[in-house]
Protein backbone atom coordinates (compact mmCIF):
# COMPACT_ATOMS: atom_id res chain seq x y z
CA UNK A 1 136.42 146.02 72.29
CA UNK A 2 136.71 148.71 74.69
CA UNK A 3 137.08 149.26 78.22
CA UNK A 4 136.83 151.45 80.45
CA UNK A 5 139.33 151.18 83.60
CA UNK A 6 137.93 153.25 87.06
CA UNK A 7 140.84 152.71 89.47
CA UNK A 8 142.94 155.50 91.27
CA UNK A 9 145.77 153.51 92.00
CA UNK A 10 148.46 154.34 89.49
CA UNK A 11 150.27 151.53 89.53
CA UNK A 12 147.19 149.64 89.03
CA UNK A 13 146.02 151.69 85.87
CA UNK A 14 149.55 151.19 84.30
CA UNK A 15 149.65 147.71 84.90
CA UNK A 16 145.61 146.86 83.53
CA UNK A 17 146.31 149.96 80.52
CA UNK A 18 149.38 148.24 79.55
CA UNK A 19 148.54 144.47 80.03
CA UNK A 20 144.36 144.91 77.89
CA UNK A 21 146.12 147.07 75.18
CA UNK A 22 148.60 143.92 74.50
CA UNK A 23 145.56 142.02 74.25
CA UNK A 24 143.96 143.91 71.65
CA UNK A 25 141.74 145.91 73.89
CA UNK A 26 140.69 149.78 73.44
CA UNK A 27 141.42 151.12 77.28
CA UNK A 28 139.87 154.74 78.60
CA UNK A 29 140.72 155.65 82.10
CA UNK A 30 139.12 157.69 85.01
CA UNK A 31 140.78 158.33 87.90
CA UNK A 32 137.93 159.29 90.13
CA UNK A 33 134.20 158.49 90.53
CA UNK A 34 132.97 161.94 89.10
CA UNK A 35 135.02 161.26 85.77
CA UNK A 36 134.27 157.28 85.57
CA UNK A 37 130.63 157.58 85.96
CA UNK A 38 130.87 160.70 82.89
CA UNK A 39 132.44 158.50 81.01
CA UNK A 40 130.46 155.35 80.81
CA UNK A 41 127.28 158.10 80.63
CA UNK A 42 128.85 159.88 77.58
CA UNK A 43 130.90 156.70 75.32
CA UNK A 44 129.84 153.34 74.58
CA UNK A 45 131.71 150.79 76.43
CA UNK A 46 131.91 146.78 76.17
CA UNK A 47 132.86 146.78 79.74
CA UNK A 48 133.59 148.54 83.02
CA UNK A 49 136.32 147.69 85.50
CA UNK A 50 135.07 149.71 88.54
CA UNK A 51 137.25 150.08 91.74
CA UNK A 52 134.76 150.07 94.87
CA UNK A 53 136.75 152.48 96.96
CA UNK A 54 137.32 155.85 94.80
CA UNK A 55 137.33 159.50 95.26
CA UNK A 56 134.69 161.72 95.36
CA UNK A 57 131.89 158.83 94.44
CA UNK A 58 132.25 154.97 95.06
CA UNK A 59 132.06 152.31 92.61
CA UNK A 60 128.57 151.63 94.37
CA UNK A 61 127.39 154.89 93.93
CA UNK A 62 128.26 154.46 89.96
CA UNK A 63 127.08 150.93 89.10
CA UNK A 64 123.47 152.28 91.07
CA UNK A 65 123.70 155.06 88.91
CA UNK A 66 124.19 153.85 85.74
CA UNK A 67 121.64 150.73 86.12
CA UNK A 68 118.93 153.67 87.49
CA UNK A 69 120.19 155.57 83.90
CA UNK A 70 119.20 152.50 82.00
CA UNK A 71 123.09 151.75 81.04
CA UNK A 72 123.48 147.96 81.20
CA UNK A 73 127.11 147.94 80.49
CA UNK A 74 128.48 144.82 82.28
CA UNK A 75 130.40 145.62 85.37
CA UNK A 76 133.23 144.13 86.90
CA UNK A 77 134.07 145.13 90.48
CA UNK A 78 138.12 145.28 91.36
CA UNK A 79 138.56 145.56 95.11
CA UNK A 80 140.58 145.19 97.81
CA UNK A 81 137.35 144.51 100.30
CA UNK A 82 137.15 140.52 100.13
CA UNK A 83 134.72 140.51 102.69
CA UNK A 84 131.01 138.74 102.01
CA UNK A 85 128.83 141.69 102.64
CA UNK A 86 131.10 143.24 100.31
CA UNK A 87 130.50 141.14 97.04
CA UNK A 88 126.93 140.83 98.08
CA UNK A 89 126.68 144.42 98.36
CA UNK A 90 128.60 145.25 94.29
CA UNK A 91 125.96 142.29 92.84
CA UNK A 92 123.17 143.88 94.32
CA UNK A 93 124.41 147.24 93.27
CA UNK A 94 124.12 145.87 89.69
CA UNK A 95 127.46 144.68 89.16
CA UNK A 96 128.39 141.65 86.85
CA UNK A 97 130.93 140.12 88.81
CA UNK A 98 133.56 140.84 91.28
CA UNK A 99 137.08 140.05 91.16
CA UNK A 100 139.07 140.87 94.89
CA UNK A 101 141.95 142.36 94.78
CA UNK A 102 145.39 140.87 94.27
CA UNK A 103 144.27 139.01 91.42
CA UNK A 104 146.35 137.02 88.82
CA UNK A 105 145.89 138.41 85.14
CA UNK A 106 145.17 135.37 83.49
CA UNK A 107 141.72 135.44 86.08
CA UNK A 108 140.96 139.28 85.47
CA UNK A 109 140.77 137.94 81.40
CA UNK A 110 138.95 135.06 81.67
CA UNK A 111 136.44 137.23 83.50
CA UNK A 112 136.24 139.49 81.07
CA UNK A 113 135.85 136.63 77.98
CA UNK A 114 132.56 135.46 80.47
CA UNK A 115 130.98 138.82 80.63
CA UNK A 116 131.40 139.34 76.07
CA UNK A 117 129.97 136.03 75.97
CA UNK A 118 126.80 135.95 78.07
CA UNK A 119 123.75 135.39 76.84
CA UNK A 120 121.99 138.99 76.11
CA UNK A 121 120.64 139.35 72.76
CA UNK A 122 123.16 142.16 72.08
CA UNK A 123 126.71 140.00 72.79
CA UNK A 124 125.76 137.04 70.98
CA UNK A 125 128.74 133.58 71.52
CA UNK A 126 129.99 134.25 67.88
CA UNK A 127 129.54 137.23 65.13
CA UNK A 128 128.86 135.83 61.30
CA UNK A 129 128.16 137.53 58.11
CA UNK A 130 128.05 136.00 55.01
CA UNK A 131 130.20 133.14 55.60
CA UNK A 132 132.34 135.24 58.18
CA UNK A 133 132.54 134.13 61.44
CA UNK A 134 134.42 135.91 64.72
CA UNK A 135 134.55 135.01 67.99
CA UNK A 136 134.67 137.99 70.73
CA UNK A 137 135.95 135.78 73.66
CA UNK A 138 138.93 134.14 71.49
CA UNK A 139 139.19 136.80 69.15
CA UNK A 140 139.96 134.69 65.89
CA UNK A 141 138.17 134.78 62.70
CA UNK A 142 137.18 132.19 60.42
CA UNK A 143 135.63 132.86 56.48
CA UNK A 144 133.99 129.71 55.23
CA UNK A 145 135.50 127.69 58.03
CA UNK A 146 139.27 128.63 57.27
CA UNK A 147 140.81 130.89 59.60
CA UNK A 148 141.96 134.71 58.65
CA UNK A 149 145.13 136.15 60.46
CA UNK A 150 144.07 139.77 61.96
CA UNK A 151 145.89 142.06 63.76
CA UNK A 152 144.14 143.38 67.16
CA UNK A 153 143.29 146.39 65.46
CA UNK A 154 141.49 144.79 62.29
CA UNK A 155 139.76 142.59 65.07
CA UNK A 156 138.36 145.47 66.70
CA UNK A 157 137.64 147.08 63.56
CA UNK A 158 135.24 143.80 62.67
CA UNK A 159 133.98 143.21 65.56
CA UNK A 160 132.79 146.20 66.84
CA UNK A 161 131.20 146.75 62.78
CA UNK A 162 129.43 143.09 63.07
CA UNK A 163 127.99 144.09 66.78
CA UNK A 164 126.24 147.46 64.54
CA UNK A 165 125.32 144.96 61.58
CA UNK A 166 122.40 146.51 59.94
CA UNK A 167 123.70 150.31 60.63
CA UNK A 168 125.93 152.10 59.10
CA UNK A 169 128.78 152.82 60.84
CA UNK A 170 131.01 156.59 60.56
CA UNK A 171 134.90 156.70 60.44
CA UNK A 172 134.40 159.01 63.14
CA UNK A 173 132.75 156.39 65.47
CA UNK A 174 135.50 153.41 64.71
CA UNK A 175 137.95 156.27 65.52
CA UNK A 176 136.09 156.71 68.92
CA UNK A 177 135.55 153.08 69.46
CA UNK A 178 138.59 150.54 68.09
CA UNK A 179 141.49 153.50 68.90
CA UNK A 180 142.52 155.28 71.93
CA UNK A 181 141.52 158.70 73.33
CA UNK A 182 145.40 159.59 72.77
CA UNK A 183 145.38 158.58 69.14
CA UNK A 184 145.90 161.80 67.11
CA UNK A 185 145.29 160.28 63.37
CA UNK A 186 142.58 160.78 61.16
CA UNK A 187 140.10 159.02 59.46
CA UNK A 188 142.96 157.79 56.88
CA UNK A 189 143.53 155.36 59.40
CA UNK A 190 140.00 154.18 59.23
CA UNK A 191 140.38 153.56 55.60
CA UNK A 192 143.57 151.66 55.90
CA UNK A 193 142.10 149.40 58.12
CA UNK A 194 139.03 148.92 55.94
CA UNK A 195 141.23 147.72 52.75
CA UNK A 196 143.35 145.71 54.68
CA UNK A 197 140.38 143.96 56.25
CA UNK A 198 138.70 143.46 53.12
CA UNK A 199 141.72 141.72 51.39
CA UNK A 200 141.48 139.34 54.23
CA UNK A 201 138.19 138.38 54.74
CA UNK A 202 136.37 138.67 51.20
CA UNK A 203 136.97 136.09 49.18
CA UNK A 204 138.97 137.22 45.43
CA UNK A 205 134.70 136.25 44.06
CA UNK A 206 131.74 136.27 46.21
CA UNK A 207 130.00 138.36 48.70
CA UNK A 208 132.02 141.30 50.24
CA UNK A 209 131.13 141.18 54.00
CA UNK A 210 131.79 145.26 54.85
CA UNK A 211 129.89 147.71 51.82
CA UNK A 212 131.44 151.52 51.56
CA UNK A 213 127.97 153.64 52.44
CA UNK A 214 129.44 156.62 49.96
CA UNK A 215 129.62 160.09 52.20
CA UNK A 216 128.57 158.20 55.43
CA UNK A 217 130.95 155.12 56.63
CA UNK A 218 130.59 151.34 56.61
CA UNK A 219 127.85 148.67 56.95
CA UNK A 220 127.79 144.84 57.26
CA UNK A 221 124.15 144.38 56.19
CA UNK A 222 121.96 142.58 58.17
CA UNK A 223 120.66 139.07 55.70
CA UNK A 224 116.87 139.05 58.19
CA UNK A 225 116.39 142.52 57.92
């Protein structure tokens, strides 16, 4: 999953870089409004955690702008302004939620698990294919009801390959999704990730769940298409 982190508080982009990474979580950062609302207009993002009070553009201004852009990336507003006029004024902006600032870690996570899990077509509760089930908000991963051990990485690998099921997916777009902007590998990493996966989840007979698309990448197939 990855998120993207608009804050200009150092200390506070450490601290959120450092803690989502440990959870498994592909973090980009902008340090001003400018840059943050670039980013979530140029990459895809699961979800945006948007300071209110920014340089150069307010988180206002780029929640307004993206909704007006047709980007319905959910939003989470971090801000010191606790006030009631405040939240009502993020919500009606087109944010998702608000979270005031300080807030306890454990909160800022559950948050995000609600806004993965909600109801749009797109971010269904659970991700299955052929007998493989994941779920986004606890991140574990069952095949035919027994659980599979995954590192973070494999889980972002799946996951972000069963939310393009029915498309085939490039080595080049994993790379941009499931690892960070600093990451200097190359698609061999891609690869490794793939095999690994694959001894994991598919079973030694029966239905592989991820098919090699030969010169193009990787697709889960969609069973109703």
């Amino acid at each position: 999953m990855r998120i993207l982190i608009v804050e200009d508080d150092p200390a506070m982009v450490a601290s959120l870089t450092w803690g989502l990474q440990a959870e498994g979580y592909t973090v980009d950062v902008a340090t001003n409004g400018e840059d943050g609302l670039w980013k979530a207009q140029e990459t895809a993002h699961d979800v945006l955690l948007l300071d209110v009070m920014l340089p150069g553009m307010d988180g206002y201004q780029i929640c307004r702008r993206l909704r007006e852009g047709g980007i319905w990336t959910p939003i989470l507003m971090l801000t010191a302004m606790d006030e009631d006029l405040d939240h009502a004024e993020g919500l009606d902006s087109g944010a998702d939620g608000y979270l005031a600032k300080p807030f306890s870690y454990p909160v800022l996570l559950a948050n995000l698990r609600a806004l993965t899990r909600r109801g749009l077509p797109e971010r269904p509760a659970q991700l299955t294919a052929a007998g493989l089930t994941l779920d986004p908000a606890s991140r574990t991963v069952t095949r035919d009801g027994v659980p599979v051990e995954l590192t973070s990485r494999e889980v972002a690998v799946l996951e972000y390959l069963l939310r393009r099921r029915g498309h085939v997916v490039s080595k080049t777009e994993l790379l941009e999704h499931c690892w960070d902007s600093a990451y200097d590998g190359g698609p061999a990493a891609v690869e490794v990730h793939i095999h690994r996966l694959r001894r994991k989840i598919d079973p030694p007979t029966g239905h592989a769940v991820i098919q090699t698309v030969r010169g193009e990448g990787y697709l889960v197939p969609d069973e109703h298409a």
